[in-house]
N, C-alpha and C. Protein backbone atom coordinates (compact mmCIF):
# COMPACT_ATOMS: atom_id res chain seq x y z
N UNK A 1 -22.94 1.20 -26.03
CA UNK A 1 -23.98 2.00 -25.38
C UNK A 1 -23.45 3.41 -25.09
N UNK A 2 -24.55 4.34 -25.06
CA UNK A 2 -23.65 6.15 -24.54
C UNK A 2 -24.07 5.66 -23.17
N UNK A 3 -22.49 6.23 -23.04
CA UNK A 3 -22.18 6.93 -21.38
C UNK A 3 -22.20 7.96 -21.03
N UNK A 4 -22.94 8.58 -20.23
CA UNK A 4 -22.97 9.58 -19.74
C UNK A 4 -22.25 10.03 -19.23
N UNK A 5 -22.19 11.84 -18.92
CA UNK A 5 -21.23 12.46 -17.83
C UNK A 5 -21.46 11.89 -16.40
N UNK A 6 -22.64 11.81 -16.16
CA UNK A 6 -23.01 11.56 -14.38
C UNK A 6 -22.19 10.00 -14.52
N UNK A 7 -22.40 9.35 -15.34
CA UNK A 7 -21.47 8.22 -14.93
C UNK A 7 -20.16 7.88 -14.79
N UNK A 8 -19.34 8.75 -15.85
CA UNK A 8 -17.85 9.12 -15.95
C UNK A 8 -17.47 9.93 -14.74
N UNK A 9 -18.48 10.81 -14.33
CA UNK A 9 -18.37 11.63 -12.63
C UNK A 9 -17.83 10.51 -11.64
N UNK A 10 -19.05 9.77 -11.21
CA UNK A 10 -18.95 8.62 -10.87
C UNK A 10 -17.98 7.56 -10.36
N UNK A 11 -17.87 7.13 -11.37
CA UNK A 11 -16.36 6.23 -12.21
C UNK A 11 -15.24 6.82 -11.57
N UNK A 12 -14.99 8.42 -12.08
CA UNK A 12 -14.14 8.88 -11.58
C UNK A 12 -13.58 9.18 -9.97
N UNK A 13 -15.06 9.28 -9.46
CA UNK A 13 -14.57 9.55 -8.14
C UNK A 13 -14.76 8.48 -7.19
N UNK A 14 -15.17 7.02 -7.83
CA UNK A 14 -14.45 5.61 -7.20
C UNK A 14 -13.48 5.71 -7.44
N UNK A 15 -12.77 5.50 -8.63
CA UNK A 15 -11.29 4.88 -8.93
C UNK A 15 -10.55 6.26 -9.12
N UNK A 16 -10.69 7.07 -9.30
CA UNK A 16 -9.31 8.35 -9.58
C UNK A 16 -8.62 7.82 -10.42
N UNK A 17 -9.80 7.32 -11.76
CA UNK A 17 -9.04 7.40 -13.13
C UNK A 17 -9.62 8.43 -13.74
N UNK A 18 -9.12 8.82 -14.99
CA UNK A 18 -8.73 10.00 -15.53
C UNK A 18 -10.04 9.57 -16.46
N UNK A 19 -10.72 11.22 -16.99
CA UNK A 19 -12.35 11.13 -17.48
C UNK A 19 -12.19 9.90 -19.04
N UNK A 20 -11.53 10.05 -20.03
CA UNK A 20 -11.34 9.15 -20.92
C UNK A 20 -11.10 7.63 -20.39
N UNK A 21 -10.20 7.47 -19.41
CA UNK A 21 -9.80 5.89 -19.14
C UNK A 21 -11.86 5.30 -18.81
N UNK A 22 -11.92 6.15 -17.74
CA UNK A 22 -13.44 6.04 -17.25
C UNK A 22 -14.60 5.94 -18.70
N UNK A 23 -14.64 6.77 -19.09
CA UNK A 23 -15.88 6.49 -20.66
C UNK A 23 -14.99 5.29 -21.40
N UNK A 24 -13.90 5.15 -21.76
CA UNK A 24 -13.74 3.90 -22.35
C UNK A 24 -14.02 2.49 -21.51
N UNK A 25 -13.53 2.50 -20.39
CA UNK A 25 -14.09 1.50 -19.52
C UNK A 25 -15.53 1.28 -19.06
N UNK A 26 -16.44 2.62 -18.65
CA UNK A 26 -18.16 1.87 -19.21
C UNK A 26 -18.70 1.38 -20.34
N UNK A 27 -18.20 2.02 -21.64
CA UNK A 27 -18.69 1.54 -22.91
C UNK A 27 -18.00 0.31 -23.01
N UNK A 28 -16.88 -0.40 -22.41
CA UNK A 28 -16.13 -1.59 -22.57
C UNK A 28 -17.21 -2.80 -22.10
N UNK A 29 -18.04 -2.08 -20.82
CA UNK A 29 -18.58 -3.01 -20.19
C UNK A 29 -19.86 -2.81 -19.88
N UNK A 30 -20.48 -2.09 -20.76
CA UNK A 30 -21.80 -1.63 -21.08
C UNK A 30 -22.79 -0.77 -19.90
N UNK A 31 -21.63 0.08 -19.34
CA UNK A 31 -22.07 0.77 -18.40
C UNK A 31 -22.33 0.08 -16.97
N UNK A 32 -21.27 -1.23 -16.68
CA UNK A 32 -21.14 -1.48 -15.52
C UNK A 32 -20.37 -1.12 -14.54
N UNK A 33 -20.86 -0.72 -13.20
CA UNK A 33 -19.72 0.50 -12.66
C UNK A 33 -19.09 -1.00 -12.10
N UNK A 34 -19.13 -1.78 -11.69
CA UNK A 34 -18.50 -2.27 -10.52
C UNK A 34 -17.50 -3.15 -11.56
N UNK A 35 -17.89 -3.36 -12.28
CA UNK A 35 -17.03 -4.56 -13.81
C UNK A 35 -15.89 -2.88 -14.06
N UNK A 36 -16.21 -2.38 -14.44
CA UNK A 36 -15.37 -1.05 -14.97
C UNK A 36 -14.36 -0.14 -14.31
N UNK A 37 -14.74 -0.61 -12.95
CA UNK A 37 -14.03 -0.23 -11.91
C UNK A 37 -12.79 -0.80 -11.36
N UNK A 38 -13.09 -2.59 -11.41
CA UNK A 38 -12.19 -3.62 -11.17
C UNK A 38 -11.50 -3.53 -12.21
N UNK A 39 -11.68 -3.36 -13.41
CA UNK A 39 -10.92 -3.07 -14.63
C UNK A 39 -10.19 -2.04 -14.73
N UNK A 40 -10.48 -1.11 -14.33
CA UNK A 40 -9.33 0.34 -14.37
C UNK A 40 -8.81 0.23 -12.62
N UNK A 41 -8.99 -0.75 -12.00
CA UNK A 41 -8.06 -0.46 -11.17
C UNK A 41 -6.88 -1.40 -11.24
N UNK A 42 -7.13 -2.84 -11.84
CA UNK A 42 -5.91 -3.63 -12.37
C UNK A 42 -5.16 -3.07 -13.07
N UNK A 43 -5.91 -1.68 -14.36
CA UNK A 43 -4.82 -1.36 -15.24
C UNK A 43 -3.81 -0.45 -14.53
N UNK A 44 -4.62 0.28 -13.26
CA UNK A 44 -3.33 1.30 -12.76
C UNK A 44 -2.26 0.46 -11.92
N UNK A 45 -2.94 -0.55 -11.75
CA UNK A 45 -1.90 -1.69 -10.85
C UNK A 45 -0.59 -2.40 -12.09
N UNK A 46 -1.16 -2.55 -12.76
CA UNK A 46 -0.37 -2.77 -14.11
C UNK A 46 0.75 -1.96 -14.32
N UNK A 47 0.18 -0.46 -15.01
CA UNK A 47 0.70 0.59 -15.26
C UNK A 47 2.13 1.19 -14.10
N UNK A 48 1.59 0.73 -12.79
CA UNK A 48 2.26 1.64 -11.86
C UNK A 48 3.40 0.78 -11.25
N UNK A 49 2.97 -0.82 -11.66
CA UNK A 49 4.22 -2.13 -11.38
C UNK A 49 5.37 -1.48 -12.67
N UNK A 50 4.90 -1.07 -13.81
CA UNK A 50 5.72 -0.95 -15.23
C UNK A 50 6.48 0.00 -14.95
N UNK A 51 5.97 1.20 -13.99
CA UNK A 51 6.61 2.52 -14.00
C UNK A 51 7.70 2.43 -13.20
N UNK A 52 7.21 1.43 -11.93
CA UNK A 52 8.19 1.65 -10.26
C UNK A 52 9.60 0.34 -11.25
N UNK A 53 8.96 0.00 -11.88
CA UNK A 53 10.00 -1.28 -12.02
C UNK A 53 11.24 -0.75 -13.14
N UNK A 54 11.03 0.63 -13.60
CA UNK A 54 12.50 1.35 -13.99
C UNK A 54 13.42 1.74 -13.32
N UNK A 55 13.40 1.58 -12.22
CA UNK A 55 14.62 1.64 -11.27
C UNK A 55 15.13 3.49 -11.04
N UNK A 56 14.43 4.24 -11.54
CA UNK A 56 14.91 5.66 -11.67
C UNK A 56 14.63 6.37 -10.42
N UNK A 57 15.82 6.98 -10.35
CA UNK A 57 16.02 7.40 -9.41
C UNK A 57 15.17 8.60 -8.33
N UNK A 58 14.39 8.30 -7.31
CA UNK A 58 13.50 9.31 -6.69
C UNK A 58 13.93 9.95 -5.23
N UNK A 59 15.12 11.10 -6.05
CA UNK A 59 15.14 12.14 -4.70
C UNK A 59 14.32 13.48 -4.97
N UNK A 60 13.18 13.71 -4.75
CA UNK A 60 12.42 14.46 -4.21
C UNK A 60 11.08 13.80 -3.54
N UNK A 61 10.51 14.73 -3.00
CA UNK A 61 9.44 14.26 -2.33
C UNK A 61 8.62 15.05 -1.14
N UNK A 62 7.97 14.37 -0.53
CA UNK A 62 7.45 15.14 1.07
C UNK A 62 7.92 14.30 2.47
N UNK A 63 7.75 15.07 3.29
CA UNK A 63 7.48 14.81 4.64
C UNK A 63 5.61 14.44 5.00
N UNK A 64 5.35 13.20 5.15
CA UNK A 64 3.87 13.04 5.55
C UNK A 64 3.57 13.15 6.82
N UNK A 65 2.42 13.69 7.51
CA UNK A 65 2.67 13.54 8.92
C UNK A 65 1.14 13.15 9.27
N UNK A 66 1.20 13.22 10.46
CA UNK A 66 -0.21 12.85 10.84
C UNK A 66 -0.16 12.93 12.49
N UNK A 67 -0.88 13.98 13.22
CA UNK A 67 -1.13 13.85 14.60
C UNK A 67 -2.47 13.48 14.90
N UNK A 68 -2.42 12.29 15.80
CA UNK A 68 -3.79 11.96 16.38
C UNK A 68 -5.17 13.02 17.17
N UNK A 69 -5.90 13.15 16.90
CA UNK A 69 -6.60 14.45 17.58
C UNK A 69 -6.36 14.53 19.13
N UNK A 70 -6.21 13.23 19.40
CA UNK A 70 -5.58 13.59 21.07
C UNK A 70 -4.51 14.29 21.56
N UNK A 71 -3.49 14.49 20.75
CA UNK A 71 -2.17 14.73 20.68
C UNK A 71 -1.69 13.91 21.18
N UNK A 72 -1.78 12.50 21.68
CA UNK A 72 -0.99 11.41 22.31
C UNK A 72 -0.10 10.53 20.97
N UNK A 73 -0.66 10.61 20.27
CA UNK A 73 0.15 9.41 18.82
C UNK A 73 0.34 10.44 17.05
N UNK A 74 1.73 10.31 17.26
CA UNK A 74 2.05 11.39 15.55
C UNK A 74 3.09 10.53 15.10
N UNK A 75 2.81 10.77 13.24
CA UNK A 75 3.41 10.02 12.55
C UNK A 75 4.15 10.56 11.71
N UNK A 76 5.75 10.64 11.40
CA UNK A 76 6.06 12.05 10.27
C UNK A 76 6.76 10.48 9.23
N UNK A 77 6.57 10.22 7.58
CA UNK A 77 7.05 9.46 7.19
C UNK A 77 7.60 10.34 5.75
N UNK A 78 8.72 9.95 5.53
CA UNK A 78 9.34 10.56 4.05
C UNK A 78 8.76 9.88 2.79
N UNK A 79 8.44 10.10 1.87
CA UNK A 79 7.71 9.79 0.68
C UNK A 79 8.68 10.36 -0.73
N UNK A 80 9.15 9.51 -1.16
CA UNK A 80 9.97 10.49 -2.22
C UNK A 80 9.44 9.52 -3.38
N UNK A 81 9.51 11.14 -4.79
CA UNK A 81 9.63 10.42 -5.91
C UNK A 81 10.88 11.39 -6.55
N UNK A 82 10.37 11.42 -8.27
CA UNK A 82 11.22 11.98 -9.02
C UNK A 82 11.66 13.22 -9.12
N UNK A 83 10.30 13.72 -9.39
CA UNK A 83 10.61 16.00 -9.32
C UNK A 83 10.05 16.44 -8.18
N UNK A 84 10.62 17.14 -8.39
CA UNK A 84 9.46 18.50 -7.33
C UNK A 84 8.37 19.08 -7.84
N UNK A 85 7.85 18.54 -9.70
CA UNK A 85 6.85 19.05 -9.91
C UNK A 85 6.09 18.06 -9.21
N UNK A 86 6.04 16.54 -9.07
CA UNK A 86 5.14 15.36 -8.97
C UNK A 86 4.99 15.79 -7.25
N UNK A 87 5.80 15.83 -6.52
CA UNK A 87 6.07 16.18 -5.01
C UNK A 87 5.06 17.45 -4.68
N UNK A 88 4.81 18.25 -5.71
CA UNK A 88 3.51 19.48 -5.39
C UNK A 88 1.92 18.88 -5.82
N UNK A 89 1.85 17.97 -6.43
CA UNK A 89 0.58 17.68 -6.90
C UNK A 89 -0.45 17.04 -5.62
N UNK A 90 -1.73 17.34 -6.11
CA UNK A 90 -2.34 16.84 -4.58
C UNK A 90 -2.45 14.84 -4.20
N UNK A 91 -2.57 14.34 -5.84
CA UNK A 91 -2.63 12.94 -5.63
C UNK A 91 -1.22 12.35 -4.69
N UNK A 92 -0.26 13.06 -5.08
CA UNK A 92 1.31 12.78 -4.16
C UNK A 92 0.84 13.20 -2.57
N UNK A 93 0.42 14.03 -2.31
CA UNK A 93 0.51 14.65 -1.26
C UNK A 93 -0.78 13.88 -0.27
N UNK A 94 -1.71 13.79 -1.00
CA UNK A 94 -2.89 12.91 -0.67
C UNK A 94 -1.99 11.55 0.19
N UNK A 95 -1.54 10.95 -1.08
CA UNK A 95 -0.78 9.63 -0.77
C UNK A 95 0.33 9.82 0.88
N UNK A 96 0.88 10.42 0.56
CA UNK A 96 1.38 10.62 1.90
C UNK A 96 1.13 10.91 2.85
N UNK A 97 -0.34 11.76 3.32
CA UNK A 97 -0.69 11.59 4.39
C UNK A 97 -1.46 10.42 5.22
N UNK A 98 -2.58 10.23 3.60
CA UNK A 98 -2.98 8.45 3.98
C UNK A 98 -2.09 7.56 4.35
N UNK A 99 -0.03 7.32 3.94
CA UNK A 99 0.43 6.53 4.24
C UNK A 99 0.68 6.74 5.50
N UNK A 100 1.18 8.28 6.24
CA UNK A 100 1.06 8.63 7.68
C UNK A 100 0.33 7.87 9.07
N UNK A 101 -1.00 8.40 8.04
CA UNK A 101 -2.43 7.86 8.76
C UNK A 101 -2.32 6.14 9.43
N UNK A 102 -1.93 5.93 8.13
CA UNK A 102 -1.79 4.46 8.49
C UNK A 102 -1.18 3.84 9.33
N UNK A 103 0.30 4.13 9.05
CA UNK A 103 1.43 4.03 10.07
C UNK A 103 0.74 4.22 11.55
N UNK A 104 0.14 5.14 11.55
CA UNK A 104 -0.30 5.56 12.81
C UNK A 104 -1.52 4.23 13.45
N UNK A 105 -2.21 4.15 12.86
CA UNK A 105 -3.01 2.88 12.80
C UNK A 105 -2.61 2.18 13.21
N UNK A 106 -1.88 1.47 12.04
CA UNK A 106 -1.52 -0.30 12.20
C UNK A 106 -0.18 -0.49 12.54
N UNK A 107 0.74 0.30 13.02
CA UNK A 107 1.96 0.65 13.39
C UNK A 107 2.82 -0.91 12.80
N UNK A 108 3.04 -0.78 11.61
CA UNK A 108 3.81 -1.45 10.56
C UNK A 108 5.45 -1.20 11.34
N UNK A 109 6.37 -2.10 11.68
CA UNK A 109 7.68 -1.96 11.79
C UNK A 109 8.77 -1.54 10.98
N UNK A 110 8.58 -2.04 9.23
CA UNK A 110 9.35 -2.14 8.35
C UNK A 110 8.46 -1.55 7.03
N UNK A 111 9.15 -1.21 5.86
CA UNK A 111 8.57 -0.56 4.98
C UNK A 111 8.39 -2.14 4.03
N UNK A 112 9.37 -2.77 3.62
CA UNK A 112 8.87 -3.76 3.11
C UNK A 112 9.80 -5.07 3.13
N UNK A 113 9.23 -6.13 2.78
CA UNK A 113 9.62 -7.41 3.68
C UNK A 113 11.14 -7.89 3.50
N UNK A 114 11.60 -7.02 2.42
CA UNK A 114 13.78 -7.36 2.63
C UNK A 114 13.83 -6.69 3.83
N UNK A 115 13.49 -5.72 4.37
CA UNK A 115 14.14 -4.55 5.13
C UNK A 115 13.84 -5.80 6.77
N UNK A 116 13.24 -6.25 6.79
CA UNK A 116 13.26 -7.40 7.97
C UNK A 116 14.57 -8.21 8.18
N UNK A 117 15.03 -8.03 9.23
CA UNK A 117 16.12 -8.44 9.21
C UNK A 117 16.43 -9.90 9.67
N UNK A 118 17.59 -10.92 8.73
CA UNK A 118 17.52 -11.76 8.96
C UNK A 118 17.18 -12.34 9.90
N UNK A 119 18.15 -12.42 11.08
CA UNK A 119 17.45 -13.02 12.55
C UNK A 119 16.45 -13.14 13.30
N UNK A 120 15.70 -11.59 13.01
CA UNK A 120 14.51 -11.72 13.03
C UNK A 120 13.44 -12.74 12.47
N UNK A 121 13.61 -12.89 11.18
CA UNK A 121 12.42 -14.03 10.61
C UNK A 121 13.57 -15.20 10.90
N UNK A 122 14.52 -15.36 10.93
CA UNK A 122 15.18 -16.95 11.51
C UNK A 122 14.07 -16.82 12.57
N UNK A 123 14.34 -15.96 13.73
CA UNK A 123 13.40 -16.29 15.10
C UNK A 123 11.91 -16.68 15.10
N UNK A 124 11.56 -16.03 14.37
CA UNK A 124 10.28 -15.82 14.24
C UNK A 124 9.60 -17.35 12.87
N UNK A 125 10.58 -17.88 12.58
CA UNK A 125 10.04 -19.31 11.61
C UNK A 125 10.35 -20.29 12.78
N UNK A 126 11.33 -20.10 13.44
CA UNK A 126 11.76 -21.08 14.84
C UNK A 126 10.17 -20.97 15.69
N UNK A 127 9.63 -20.26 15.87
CA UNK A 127 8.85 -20.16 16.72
C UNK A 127 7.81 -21.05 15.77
N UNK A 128 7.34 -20.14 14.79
CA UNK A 128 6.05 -20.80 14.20
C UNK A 128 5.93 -22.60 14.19
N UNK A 129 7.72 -22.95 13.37
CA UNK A 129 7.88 -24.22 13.29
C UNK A 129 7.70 -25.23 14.72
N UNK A 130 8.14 -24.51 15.61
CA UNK A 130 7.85 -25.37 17.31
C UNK A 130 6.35 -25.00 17.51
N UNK A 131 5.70 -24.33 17.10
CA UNK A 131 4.21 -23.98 17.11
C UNK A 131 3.01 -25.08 16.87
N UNK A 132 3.89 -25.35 15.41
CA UNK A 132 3.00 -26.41 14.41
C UNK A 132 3.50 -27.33 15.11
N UNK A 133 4.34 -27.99 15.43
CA UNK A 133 4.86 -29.56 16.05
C UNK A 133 4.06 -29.36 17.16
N UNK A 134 3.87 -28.40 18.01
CA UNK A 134 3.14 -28.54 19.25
C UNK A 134 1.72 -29.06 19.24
N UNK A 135 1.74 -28.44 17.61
CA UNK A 135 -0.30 -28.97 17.63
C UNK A 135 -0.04 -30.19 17.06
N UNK A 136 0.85 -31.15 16.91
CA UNK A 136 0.89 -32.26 16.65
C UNK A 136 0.89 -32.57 15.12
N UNK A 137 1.22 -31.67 14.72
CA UNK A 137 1.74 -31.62 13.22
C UNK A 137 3.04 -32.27 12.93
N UNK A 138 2.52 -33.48 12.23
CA UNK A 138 4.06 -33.95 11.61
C UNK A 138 4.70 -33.38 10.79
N UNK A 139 6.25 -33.38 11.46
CA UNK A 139 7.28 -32.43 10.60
C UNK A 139 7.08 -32.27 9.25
N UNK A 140 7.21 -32.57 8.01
CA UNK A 140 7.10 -32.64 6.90
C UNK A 140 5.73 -31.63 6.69
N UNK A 141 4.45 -31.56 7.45
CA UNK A 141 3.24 -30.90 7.29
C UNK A 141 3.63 -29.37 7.90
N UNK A 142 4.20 -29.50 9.18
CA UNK A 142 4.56 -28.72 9.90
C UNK A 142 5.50 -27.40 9.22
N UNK A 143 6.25 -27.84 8.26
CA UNK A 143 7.20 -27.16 8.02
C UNK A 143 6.53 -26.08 6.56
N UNK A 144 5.62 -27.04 5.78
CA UNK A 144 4.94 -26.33 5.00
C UNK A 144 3.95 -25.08 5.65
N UNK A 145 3.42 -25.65 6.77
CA UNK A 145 2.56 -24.47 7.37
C UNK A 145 3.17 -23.05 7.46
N UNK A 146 4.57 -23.58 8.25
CA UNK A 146 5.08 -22.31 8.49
C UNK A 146 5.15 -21.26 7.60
N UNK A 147 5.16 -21.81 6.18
CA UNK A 147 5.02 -20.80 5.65
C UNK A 147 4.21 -19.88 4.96
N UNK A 148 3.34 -20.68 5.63
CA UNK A 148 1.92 -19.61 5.48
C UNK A 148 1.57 -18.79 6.63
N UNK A 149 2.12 -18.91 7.82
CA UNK A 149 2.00 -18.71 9.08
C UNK A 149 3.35 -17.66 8.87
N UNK A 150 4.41 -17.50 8.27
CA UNK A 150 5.23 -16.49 8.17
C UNK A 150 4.72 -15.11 6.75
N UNK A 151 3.96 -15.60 5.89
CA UNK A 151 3.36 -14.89 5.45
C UNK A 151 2.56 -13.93 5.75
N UNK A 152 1.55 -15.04 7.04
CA UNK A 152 0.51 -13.82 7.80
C UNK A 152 1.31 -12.97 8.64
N UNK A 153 2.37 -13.12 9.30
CA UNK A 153 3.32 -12.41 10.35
C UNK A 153 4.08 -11.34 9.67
N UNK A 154 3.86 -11.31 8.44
CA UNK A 154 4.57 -9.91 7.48
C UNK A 154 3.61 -9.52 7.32
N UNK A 155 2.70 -9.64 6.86
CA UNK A 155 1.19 -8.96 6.60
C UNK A 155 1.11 -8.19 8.30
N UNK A 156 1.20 -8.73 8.81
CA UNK A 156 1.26 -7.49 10.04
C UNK A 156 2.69 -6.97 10.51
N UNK A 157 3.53 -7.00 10.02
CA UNK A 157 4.33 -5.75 10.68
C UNK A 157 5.40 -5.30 9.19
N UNK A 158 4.53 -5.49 8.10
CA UNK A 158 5.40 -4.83 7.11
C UNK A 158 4.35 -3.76 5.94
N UNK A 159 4.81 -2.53 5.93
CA UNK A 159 3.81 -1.79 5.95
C UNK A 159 2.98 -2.04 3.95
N UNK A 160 4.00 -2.18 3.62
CA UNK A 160 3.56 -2.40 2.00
C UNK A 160 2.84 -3.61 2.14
N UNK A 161 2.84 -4.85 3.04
CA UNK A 161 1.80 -5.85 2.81
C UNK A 161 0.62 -5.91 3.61
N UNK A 162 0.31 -4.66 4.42
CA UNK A 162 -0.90 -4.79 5.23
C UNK A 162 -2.12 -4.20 4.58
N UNK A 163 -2.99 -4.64 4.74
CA UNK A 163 -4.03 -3.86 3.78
C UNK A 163 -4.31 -2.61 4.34
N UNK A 164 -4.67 -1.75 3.32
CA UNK A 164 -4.66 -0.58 3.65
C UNK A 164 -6.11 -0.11 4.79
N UNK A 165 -5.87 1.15 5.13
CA UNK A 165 -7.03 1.08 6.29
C UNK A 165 -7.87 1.71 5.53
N UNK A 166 -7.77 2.48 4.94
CA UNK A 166 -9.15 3.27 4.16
C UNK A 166 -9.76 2.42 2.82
N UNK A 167 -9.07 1.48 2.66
CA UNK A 167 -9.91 0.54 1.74
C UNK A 167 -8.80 -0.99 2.10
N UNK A 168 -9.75 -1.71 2.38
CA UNK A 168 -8.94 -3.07 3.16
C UNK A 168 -9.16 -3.98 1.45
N UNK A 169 -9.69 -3.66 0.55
CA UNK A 169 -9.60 -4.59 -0.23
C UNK A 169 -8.22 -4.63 -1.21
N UNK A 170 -7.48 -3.53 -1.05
CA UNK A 170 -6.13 -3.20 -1.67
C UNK A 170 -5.12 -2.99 -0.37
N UNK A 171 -3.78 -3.44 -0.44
CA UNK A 171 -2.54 -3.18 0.30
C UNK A 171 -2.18 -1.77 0.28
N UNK A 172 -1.32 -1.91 0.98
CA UNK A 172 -0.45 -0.55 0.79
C UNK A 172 0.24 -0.50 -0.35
N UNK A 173 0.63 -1.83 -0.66
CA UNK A 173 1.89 -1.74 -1.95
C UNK A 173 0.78 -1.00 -2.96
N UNK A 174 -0.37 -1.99 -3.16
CA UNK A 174 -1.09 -1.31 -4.78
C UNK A 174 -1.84 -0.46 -4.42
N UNK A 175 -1.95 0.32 -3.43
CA UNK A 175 -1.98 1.85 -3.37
C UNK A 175 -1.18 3.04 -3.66
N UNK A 176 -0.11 2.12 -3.42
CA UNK A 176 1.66 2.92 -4.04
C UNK A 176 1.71 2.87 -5.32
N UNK A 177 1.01 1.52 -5.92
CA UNK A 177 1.42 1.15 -7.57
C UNK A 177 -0.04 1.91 -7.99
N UNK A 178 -0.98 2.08 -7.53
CA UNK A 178 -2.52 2.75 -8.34
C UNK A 178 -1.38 4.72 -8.22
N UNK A 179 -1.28 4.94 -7.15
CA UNK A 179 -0.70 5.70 -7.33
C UNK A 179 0.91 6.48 -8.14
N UNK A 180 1.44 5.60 -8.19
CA UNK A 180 2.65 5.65 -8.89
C UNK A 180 2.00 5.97 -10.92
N UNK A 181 1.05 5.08 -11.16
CA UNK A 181 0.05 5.17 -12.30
C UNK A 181 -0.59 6.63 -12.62
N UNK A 182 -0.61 6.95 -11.54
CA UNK A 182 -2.06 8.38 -11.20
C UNK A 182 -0.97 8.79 -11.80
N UNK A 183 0.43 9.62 -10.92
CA UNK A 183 1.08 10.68 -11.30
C UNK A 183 2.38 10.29 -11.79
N UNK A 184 2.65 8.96 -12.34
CA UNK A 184 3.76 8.97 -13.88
C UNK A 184 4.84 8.80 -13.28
N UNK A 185 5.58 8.58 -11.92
CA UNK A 185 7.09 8.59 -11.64
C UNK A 185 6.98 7.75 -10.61
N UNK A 186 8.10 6.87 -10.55
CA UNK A 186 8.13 6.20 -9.27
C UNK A 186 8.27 6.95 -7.85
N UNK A 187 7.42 6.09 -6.90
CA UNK A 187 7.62 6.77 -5.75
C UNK A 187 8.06 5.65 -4.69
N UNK A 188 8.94 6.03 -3.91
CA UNK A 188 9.42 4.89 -2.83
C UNK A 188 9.03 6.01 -1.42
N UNK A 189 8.37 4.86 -0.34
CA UNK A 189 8.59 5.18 0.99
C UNK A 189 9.85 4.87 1.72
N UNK A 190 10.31 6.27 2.11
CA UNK A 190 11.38 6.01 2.74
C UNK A 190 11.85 5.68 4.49
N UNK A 191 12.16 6.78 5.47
CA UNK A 191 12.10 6.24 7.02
C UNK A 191 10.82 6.75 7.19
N UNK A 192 10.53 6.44 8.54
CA UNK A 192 9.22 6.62 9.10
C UNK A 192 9.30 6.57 10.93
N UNK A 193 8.25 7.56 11.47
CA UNK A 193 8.75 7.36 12.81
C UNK A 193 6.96 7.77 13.62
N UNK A 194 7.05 6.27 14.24
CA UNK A 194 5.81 6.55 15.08
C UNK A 194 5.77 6.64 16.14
N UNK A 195 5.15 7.97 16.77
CA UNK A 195 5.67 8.31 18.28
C UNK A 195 4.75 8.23 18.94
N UNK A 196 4.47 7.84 20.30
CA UNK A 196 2.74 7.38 21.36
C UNK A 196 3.63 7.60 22.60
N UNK A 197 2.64 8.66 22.76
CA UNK A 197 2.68 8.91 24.16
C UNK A 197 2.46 7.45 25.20
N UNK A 198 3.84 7.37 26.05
CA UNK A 198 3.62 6.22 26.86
C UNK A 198 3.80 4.70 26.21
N UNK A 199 4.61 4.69 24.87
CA UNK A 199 5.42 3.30 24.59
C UNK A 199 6.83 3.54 25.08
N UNK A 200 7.06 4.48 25.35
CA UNK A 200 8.94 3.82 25.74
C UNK A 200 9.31 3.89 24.99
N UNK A 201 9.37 4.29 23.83
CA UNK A 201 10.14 4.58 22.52
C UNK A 201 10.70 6.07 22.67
């Protein structure tokens, strides 16, 4: 079927794929936005797992920040990739303030779930596991739970597995990997520091 420009417009400014990926993906699917959409966003999820998973090395980057309009809660987080050309583009720069934003939000502890430190999840499976026995879960049942119950407990305090706030149907990670796709170089989040007026931090 022809696709139109108003629909490749469209296309484009759901997914922030590029005008060709977009016309090949409506004519793929006969001009369905929502089929065409889920489809070019697996491929940048694809694309951007292939890219981060070369291991190359990313010292450049930005500083992301984000102050709350109150001035009570600000977020400054490092974002690095490869050049300093990718580090000037707006999709990089975009990305880092949304990851800011977030931080600020859902105040994530850790960037991603190695960086948790052992004792911590020892403590924290000790708990769940005396949790489940309490509700009268026999051990053997009990012990499987936990680990679905330690799954959900990283999903909240590790920032690559929480869903993202400006679209909850994708994480942070495959916002990193749609993005890593967009602009061609791996990018890693690096420290991060969230400051609120009146935590004691």
């Amino acid at each position: 079927m022809a696709v139109s420009a108003k629909q490749v417009k469209a296309l484009r400014e759901k997914t922030g794929a590029g005008p060709l990926d977009c016309k090949k993906a409506l004519e793929q699917f006969d001009g369905d936005m929502d089929q065409a959409a889920t489809f070019l966003r697996e491929k940048a999820l694809k694309d951007g797992i292939k890219l981060q998973g070369k291991g190359r090395s990313a010292n450049e980057g930005v500083i992301g920040s984000y102050v709350h309009f109150d001035q009570r809660l600000a977020v400054i987080v490092e974002v690095l990739c490869e050049t300093d050309f990718v580090a000037a583009t707006e999709p990089f720069k975009v990305f880092a303030k949304d990851i800011a934003m977030h931080i600020a939000n859902l105040d994530p502890k850790y960037v991603k779930r190695e960086d948790v430190p052992e004792d911590v999840v020892a403590a924290e499976s000790k708990v769940q596991l005396e949790r489940a026995l309490e509700e009268g879960k026999p051990a053997n049942i009990a012990e499987k739970m936990v680990s679905g119950r330690m799954n959900k407990w990283y999903e909240e305090i590790v920032l690559m597995e929480q869903s993202f706030i400006k679209d909850d149907d994708k994480t942070v990670g495959q916002y990193l990997q749609e993005t890593v796709a967009e602009v061609g170089e791996t990018i890693n989040i690096g420290r991060f520091r969230r400051i609120a007026i009146g935590d004691g931090a």
